[in-house]
N, C-alpha and C. Protein backbone atom coordinates (compact mmCIF):
# COMPACT_ATOMS: atom_id res chain seq x y z
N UNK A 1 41.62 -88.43 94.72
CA UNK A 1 40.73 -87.32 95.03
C UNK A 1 40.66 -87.13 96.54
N UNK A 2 40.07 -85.93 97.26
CA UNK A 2 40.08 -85.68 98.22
C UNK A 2 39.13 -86.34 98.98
N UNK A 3 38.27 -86.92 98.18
CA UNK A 3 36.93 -87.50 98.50
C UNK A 3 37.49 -88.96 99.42
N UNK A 4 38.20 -89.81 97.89
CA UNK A 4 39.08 -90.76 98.46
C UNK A 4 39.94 -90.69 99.20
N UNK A 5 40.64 -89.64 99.64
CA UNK A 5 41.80 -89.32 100.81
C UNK A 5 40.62 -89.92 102.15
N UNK A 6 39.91 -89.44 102.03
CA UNK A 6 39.25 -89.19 103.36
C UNK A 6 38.45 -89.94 103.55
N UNK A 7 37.30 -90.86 102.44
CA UNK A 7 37.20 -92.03 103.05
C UNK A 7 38.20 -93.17 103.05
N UNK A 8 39.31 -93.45 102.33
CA UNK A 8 40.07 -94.31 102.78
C UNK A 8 40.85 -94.15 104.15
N UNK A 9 40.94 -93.00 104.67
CA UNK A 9 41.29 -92.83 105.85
C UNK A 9 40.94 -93.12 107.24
N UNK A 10 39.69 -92.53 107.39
CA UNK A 10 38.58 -93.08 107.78
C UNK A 10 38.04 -94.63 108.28
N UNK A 11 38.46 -95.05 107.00
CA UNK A 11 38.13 -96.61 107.31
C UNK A 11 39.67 -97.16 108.08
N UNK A 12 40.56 -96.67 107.29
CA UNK A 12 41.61 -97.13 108.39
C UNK A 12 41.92 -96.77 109.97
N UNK A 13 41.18 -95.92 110.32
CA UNK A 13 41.39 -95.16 111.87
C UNK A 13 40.65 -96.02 112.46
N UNK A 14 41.01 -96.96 113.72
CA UNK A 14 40.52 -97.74 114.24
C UNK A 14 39.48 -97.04 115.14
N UNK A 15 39.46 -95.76 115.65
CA UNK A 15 38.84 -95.10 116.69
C UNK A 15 37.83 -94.20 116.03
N UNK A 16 37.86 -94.11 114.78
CA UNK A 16 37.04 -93.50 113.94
C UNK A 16 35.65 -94.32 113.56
N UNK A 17 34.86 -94.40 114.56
CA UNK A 17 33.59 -95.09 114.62
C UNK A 17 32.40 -94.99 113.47
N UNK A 18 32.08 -93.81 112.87
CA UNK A 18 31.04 -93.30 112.48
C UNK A 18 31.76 -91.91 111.07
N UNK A 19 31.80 -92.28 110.14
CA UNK A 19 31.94 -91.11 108.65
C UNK A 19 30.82 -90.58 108.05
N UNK A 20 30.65 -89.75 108.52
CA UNK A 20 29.20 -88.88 107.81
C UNK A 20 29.60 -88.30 106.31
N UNK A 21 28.56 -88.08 105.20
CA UNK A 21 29.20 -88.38 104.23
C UNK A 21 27.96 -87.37 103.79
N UNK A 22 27.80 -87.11 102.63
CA UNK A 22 26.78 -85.75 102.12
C UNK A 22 27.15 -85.96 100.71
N UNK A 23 26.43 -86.34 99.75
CA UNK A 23 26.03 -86.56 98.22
C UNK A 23 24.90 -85.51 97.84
N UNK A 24 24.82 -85.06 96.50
CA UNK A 24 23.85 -84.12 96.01
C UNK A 24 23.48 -84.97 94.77
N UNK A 25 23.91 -86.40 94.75
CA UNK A 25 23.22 -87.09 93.12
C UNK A 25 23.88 -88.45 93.73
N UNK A 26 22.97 -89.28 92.98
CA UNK A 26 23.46 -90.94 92.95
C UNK A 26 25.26 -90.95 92.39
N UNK A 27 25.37 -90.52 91.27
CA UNK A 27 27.21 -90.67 91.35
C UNK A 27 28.11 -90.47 92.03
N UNK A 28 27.36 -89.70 93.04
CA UNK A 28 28.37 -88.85 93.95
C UNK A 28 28.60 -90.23 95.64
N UNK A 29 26.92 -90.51 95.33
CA UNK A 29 27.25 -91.75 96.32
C UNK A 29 27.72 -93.36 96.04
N UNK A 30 27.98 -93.75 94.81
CA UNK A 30 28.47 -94.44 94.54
C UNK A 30 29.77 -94.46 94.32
N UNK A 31 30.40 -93.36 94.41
CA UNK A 31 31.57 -92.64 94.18
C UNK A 31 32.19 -93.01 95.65
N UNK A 32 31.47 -92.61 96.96
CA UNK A 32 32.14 -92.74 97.91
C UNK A 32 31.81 -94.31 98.22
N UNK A 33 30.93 -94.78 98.40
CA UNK A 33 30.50 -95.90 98.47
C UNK A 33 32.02 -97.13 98.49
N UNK A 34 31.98 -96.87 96.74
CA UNK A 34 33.37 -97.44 96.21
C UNK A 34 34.87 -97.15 96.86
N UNK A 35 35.25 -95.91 96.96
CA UNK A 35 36.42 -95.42 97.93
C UNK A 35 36.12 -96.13 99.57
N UNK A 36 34.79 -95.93 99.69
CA UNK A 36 35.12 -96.92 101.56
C UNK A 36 34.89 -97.99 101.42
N UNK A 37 34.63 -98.57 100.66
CA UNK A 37 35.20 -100.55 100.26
C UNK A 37 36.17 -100.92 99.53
N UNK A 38 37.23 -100.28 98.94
CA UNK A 38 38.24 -100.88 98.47
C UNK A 38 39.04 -101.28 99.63
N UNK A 39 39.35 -102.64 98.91
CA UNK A 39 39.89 -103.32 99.95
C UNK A 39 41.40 -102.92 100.02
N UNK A 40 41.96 -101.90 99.39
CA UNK A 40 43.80 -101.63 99.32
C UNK A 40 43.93 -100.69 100.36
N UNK A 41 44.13 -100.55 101.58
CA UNK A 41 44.75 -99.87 102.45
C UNK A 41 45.53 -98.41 101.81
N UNK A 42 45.17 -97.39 102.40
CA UNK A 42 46.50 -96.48 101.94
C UNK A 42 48.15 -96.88 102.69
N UNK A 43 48.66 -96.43 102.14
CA UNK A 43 50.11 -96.85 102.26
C UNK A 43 50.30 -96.09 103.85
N UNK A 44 51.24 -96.92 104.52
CA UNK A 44 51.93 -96.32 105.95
C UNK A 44 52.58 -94.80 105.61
N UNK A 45 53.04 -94.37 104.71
CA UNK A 45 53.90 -92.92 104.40
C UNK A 45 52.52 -92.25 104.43
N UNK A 46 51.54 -92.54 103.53
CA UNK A 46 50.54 -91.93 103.30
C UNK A 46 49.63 -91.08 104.42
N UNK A 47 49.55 -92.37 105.77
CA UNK A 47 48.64 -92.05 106.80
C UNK A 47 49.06 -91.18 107.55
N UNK A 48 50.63 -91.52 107.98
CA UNK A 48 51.51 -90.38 108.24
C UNK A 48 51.68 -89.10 107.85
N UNK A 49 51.56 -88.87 106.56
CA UNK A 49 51.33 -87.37 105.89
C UNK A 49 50.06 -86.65 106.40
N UNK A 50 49.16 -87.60 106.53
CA UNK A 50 47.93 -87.10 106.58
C UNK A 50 47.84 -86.31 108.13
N UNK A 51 48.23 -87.51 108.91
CA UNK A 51 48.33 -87.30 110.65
C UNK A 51 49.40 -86.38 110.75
N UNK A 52 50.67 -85.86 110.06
CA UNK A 52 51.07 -84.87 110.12
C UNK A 52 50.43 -83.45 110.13
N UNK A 53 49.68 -83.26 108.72
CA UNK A 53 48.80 -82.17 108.41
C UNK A 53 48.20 -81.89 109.72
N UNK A 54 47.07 -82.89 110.30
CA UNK A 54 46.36 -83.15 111.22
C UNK A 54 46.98 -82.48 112.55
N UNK A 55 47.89 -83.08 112.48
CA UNK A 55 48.66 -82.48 114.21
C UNK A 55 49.12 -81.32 113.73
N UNK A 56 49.38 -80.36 112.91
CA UNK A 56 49.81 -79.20 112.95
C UNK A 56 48.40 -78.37 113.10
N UNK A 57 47.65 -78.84 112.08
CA UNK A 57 46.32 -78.25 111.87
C UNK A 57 45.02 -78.10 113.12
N UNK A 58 45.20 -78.97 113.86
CA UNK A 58 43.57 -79.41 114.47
C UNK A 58 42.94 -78.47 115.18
N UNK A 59 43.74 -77.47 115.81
CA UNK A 59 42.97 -76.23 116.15
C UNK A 59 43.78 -74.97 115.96
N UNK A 60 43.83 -74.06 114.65
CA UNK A 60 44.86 -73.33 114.33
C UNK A 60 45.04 -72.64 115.25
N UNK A 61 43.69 -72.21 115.80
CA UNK A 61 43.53 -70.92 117.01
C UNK A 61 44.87 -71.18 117.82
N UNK A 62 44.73 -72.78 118.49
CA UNK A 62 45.71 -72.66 119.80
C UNK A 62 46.95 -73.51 119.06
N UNK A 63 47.12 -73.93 118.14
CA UNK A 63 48.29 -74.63 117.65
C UNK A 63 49.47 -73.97 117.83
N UNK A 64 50.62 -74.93 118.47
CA UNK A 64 51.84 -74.33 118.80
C UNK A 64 52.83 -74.00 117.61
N UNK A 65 53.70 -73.05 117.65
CA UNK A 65 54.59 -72.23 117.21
C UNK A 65 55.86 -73.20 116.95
N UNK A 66 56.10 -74.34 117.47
CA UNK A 66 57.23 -74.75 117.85
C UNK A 66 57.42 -76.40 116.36
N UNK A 67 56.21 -76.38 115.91
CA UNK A 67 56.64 -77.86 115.21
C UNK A 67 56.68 -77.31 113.73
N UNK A 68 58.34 -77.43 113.13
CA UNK A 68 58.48 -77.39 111.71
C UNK A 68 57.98 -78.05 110.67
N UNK A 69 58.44 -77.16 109.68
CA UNK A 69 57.76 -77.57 108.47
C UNK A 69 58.10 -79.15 108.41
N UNK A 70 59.53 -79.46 108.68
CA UNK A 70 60.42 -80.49 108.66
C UNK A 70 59.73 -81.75 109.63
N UNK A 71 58.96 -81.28 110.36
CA UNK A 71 58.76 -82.28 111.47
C UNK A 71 58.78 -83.59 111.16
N UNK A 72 59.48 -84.44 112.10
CA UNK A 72 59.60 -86.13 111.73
C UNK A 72 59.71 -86.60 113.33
N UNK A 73 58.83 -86.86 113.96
CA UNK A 73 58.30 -87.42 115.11
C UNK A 73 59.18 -86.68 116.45
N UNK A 74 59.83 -85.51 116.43
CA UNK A 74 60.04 -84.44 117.81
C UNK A 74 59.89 -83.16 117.51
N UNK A 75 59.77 -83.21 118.84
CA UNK A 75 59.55 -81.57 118.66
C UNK A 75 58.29 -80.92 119.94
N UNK A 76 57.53 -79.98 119.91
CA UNK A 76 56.03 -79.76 120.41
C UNK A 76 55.12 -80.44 119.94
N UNK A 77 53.87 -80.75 119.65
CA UNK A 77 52.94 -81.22 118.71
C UNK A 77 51.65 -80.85 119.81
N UNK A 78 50.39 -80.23 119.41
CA UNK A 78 49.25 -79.89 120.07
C UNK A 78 48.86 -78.67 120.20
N UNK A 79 48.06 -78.30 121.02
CA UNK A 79 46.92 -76.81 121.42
C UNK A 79 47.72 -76.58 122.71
N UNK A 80 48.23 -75.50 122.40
CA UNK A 80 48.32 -74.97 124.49
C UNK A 80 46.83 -74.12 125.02
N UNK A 81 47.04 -74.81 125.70
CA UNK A 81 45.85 -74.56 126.65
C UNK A 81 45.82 -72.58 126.93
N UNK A 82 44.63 -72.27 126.73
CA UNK A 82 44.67 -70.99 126.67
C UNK A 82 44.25 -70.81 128.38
């Protein structure tokens, strides 16, 4: 689930200090609860997919033109400065 994408992620980002989290019922927080204590790591391909999305995505406004669909570590990657 997307829920679990993102707290397992989360817990793996060493610089990622603080996950704010928003439930509307007790299942919903036991739900995440459980996803940010499993102790199984997501997989290395996995984190990478994610941090891919991420670097194309993080600010569409200024995101560059230059990194393919294909991308595998060259290329542009970032915001040009407006």
């Amino acid at each position: 689930s997307l829920t679990e994408l993102s707290l397992r992620w989360c817990r793996q980002r060493s610089l990622v200090t603080t996950t704010l989290v928003g439930h509307t019922n007790l299942a919903q927080l036991k739900e995440s609860v459980k996803f940010f204590t499993d102790k199984e790591p997501l997989s290395d391909e996995i984190m990478w997919e994610v941090d891919r999305v991420h670097m194309r995505n993080r600010l569409p406004i200024f995101s560059s033109n230059h990194v393919g669909k294909d991308w595998e570590g060259s290329g542009e990657i970032g915001e040009t400065i407006p």
